[in-house]
PDB file of N, CA and C in Angstrom:
ATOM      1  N   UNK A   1     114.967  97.467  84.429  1.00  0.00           N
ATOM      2  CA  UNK A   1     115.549  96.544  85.391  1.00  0.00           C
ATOM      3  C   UNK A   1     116.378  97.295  86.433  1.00  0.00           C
ATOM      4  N   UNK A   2     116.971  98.624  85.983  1.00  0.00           N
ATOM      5  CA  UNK A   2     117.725  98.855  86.681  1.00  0.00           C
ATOM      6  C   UNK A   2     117.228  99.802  87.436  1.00  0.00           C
ATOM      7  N   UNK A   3     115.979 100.211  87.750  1.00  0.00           N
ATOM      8  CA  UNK A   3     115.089 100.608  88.735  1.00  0.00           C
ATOM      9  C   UNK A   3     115.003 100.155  89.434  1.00  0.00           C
ATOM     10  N   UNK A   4     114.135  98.481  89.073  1.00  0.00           N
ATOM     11  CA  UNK A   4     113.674  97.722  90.403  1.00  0.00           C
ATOM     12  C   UNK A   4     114.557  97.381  91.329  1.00  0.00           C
ATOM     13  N   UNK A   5     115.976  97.176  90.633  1.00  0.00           N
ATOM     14  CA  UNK A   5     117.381  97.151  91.744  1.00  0.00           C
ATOM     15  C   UNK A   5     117.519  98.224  92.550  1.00  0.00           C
ATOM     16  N   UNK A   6     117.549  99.273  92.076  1.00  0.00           N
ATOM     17  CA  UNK A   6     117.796 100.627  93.037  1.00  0.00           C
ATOM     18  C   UNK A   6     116.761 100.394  93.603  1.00  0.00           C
ATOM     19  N   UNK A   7     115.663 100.334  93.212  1.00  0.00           N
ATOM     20  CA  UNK A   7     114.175 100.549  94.588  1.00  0.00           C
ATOM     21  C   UNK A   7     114.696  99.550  95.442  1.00  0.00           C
ATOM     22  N   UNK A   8     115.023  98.358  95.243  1.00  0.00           N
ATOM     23  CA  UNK A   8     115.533  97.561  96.442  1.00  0.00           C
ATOM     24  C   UNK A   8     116.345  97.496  97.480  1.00  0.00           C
ATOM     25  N   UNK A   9     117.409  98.144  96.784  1.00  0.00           N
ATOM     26  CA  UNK A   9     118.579  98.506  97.400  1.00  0.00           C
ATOM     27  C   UNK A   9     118.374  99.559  98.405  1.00  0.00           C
ATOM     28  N   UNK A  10     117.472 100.797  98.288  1.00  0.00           N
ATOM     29  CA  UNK A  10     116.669 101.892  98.785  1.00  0.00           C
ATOM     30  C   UNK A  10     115.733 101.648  99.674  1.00  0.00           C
ATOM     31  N   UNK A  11     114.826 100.505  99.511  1.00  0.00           N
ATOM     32  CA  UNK A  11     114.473  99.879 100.297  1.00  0.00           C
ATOM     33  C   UNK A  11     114.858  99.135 101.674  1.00  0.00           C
ATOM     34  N   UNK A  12     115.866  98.149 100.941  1.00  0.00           N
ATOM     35  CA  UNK A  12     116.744  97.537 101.945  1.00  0.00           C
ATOM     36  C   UNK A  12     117.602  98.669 102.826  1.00  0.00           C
ATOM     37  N   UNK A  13     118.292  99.627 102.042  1.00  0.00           N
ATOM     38  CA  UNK A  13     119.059 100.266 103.129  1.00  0.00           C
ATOM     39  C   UNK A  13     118.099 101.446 104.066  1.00  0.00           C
ATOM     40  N   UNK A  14     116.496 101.649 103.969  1.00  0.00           N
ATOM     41  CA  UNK A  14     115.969 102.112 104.617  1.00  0.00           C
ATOM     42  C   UNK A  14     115.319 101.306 105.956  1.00  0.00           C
ATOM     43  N   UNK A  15     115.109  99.951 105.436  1.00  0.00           N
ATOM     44  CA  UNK A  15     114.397  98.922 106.507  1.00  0.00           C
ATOM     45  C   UNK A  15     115.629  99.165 107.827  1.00  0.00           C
ATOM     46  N   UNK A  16     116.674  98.768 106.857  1.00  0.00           N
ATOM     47  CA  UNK A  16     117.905  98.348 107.781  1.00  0.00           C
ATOM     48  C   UNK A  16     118.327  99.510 108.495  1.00  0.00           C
ATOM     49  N   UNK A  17     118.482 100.888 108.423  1.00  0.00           N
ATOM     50  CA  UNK A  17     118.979 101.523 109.049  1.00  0.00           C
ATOM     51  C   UNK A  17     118.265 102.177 110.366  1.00  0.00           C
ATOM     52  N   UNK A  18     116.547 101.762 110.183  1.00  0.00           N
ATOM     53  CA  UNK A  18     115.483 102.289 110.836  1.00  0.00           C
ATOM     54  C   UNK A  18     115.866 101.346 111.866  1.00  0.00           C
ATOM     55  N   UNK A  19     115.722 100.049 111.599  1.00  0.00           N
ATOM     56  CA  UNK A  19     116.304  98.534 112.442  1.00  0.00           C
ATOM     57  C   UNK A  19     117.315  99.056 113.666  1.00  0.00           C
ATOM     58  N   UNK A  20     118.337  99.316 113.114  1.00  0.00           N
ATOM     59  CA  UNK A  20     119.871  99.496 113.443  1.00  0.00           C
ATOM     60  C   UNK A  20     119.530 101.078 114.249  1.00  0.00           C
ATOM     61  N   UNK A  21     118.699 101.733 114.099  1.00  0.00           N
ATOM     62  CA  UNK A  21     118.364 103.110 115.093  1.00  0.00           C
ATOM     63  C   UNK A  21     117.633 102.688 116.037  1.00  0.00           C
ATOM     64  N   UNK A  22     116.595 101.970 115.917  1.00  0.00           N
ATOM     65  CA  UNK A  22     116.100 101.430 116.627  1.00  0.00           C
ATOM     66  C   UNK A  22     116.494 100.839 117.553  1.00  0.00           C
ATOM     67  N   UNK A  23     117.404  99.567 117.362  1.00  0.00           N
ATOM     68  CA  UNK A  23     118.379  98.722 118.244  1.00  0.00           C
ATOM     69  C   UNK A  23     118.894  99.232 119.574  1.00  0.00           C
ATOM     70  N   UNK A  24     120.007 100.639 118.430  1.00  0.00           N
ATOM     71  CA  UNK A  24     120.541 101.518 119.335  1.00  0.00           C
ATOM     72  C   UNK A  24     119.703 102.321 120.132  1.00  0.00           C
ATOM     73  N   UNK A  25     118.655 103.016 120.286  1.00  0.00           N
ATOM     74  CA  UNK A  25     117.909 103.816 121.119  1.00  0.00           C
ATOM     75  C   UNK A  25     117.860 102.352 122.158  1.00  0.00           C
ATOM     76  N   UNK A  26     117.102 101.343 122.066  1.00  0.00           N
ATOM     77  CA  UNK A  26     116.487 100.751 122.740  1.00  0.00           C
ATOM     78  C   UNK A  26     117.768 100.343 123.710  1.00  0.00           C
ATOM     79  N   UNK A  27     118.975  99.585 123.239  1.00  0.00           N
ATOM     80  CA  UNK A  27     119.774  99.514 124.153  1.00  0.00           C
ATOM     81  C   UNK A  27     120.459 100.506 125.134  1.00  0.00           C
ATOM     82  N   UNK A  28     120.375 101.813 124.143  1.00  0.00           N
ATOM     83  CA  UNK A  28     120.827 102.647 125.472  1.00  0.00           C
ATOM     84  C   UNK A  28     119.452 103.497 126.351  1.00  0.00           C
ATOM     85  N   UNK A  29     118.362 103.115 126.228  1.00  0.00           N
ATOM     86  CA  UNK A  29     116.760 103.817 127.022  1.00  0.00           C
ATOM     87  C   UNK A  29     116.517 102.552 127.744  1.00  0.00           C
ATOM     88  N   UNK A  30     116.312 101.274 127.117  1.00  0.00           N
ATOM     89  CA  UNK A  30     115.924 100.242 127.990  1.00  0.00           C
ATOM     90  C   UNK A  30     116.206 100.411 129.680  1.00  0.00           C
ATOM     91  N   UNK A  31     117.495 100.523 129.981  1.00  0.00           N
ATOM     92  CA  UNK A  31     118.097  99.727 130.900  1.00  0.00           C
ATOM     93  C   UNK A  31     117.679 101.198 132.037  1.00  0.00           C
ATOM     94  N   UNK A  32     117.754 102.282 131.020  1.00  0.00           N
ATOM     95  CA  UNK A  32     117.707 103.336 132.195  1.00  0.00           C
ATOM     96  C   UNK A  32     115.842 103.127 132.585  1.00  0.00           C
ATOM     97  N   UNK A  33     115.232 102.900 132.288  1.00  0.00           N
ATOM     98  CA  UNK A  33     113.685 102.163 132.345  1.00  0.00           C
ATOM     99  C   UNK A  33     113.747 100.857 132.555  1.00  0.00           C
ATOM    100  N   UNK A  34     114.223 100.242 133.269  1.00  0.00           N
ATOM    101  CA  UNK A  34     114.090  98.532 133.568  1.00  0.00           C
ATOM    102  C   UNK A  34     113.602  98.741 134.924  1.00  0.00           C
ATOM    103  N   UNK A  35     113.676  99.101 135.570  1.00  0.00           N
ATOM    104  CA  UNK A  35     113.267  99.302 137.073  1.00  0.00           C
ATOM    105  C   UNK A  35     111.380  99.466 136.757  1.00  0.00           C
ATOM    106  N   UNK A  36     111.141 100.455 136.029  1.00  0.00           N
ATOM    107  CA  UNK A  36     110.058 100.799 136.289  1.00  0.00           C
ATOM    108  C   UNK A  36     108.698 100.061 135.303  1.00  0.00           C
ATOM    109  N   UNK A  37     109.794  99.541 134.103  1.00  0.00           N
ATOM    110  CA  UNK A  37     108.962  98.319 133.269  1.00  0.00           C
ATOM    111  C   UNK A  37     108.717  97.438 133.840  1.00  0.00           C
ATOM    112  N   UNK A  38     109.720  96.426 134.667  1.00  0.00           N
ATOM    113  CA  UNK A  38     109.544  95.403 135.507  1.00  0.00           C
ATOM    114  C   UNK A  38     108.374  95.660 136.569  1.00  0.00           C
ATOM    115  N   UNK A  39     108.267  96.852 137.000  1.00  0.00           N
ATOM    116  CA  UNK A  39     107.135  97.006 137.956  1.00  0.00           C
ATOM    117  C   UNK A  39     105.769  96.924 137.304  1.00  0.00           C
ATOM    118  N   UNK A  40     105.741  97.786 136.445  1.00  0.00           N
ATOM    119  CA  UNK A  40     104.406  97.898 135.255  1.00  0.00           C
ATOM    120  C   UNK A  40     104.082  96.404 135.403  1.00  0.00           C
ATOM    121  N   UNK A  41     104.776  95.795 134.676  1.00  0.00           N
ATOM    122  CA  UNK A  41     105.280  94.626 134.683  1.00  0.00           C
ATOM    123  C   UNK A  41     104.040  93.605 135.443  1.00  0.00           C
ATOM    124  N   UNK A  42     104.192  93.716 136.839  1.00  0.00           N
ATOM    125  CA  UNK A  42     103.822  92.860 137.510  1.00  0.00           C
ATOM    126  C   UNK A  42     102.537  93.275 137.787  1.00  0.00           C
TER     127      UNK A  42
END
């Protein structure tokens, strides 16, 4: 039992931290690329 908890927990704190890197790249790359997405864009 006390495997399948750790695999979860290991799990969960891998989903989540990939999430949470993710987030952060995107909010600070987005904006410097908004000009040229919006163009793609259209």
């Amino acid at each position: 039992m006390q495997d399948v908890a750790k695999q979860a927990v290991r799990e969960y704190v891998e989903n989540h931290s990939r999430q949470d890197l993710l987030s952060s790249v995107l909010d600070e790359e987005l904006p410097r690329y908004a000009e040229a997405l919006e163009r793609l864009g259209k």
